[in-house]
N, C-alpha and C. Protein backbone atom coordinates (compact mmCIF):
# COMPACT_ATOMS: atom_id res chain seq x y z
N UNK A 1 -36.55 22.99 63.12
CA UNK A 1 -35.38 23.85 63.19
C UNK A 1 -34.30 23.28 62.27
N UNK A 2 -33.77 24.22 61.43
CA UNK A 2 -32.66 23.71 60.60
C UNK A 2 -31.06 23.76 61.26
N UNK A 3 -30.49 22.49 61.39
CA UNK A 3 -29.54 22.27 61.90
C UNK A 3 -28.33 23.33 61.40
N UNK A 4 -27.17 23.03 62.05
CA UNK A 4 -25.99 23.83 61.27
C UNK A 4 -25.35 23.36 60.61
N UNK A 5 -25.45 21.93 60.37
CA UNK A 5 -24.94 21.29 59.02
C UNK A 5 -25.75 21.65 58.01
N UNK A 6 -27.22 21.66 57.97
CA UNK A 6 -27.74 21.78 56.64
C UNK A 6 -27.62 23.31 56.25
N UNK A 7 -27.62 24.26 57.04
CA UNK A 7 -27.22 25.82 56.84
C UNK A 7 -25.65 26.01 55.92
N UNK A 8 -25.00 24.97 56.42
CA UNK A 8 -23.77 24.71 56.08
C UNK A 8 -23.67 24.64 54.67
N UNK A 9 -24.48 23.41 54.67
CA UNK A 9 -24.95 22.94 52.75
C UNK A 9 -24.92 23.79 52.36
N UNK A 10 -26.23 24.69 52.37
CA UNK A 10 -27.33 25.37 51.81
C UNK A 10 -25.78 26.87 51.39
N UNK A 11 -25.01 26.85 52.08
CA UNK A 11 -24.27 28.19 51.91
C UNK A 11 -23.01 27.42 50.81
N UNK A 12 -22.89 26.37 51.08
CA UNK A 12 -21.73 25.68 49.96
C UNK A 12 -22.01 25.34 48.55
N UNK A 13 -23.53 25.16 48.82
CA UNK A 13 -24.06 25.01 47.26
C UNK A 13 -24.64 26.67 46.94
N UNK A 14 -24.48 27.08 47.28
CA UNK A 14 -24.47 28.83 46.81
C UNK A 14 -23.16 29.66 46.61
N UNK A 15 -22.38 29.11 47.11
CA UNK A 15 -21.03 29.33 47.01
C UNK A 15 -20.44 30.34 47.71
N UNK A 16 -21.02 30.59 48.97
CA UNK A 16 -21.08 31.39 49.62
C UNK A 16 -20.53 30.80 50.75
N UNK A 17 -18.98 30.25 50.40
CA UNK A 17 -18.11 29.59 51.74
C UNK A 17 -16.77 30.61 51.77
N UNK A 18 -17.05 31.88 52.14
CA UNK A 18 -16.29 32.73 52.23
C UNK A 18 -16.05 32.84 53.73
N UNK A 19 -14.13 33.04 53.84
CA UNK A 19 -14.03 32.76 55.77
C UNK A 19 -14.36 34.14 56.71
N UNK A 20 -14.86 34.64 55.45
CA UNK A 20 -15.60 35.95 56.51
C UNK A 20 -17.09 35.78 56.78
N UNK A 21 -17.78 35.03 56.24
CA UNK A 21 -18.74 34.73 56.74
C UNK A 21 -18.70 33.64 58.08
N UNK A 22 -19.40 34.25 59.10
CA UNK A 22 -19.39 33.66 60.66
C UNK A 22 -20.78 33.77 61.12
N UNK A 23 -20.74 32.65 61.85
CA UNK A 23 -22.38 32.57 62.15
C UNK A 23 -22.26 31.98 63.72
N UNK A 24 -23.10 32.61 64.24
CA UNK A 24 -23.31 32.00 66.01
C UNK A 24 -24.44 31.75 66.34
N UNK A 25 -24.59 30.72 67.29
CA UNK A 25 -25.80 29.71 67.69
C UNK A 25 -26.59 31.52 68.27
N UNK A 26 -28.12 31.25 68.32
CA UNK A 26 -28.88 31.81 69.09
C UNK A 26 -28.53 31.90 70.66
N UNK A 27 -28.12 30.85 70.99
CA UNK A 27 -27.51 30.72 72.47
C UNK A 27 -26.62 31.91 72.67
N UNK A 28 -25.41 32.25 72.02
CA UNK A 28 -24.27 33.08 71.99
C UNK A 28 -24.98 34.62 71.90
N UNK A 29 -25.92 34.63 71.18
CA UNK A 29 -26.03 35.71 70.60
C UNK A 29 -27.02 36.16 71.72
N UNK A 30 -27.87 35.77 72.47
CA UNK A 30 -28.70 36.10 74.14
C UNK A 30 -27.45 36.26 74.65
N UNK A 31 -26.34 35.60 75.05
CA UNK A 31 -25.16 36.01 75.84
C UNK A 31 -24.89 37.31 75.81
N UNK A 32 -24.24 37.46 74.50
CA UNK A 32 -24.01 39.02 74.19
C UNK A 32 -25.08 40.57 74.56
N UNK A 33 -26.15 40.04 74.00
CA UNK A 33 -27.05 40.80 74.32
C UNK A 33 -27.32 41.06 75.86
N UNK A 34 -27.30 39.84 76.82
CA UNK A 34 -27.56 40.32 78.40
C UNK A 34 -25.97 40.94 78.94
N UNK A 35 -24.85 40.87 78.31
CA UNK A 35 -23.57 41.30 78.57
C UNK A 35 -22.77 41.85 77.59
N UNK A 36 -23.68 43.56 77.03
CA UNK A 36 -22.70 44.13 76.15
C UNK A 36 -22.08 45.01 76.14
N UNK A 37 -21.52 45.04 77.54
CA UNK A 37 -20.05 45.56 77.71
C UNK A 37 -20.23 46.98 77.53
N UNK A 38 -19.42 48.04 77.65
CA UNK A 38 -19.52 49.46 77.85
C UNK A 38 -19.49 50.20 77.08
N UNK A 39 -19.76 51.15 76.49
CA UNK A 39 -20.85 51.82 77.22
C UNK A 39 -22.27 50.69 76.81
N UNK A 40 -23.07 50.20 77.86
CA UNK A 40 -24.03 49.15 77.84
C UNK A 40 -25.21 49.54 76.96
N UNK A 41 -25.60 50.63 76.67
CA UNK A 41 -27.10 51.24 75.79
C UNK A 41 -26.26 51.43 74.68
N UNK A 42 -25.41 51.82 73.77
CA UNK A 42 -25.42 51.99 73.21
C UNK A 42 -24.97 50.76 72.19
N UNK A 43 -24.07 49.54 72.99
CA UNK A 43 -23.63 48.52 72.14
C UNK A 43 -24.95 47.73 72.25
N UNK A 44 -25.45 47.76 73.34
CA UNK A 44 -27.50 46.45 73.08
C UNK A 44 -27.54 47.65 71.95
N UNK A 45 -27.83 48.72 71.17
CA UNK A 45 -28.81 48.99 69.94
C UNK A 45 -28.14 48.35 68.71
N UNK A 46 -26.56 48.70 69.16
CA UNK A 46 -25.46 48.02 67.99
C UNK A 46 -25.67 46.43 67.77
N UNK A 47 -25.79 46.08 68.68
CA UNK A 47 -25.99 44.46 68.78
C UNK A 47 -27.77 44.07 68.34
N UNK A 48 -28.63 44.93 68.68
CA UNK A 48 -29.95 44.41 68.49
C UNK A 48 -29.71 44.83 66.64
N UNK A 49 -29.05 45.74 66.47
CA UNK A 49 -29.37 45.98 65.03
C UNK A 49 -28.77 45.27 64.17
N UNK A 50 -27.55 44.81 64.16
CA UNK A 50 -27.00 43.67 63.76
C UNK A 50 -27.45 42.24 63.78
């Protein structure tokens, strides 16, 4: 598994350290998905598709 420092690198030597780019652990992102808020079917497709 590649850490989030080396993801880190890998985006600074591409030059791709723009502060709109945001990234969240896998952990966060199961959160969201078992709790996405209302209307619930339609934000899980928004969220699975993203």
């Amino acid at each position: 598994m590649v850490s989030l420092q080396q993801k880190v690198k890998v985006l600074q030597q591409r030059g791709d350290t723009d502060d709109a780019v945001v990234a969240i652990s896998p952990e966060d992102v199961q959160k969201i998905v078992e709790h996405p808020g209302s209307p619930a079917i339609c934000n899980k497709l928004v969220i699975r598709l993203l």
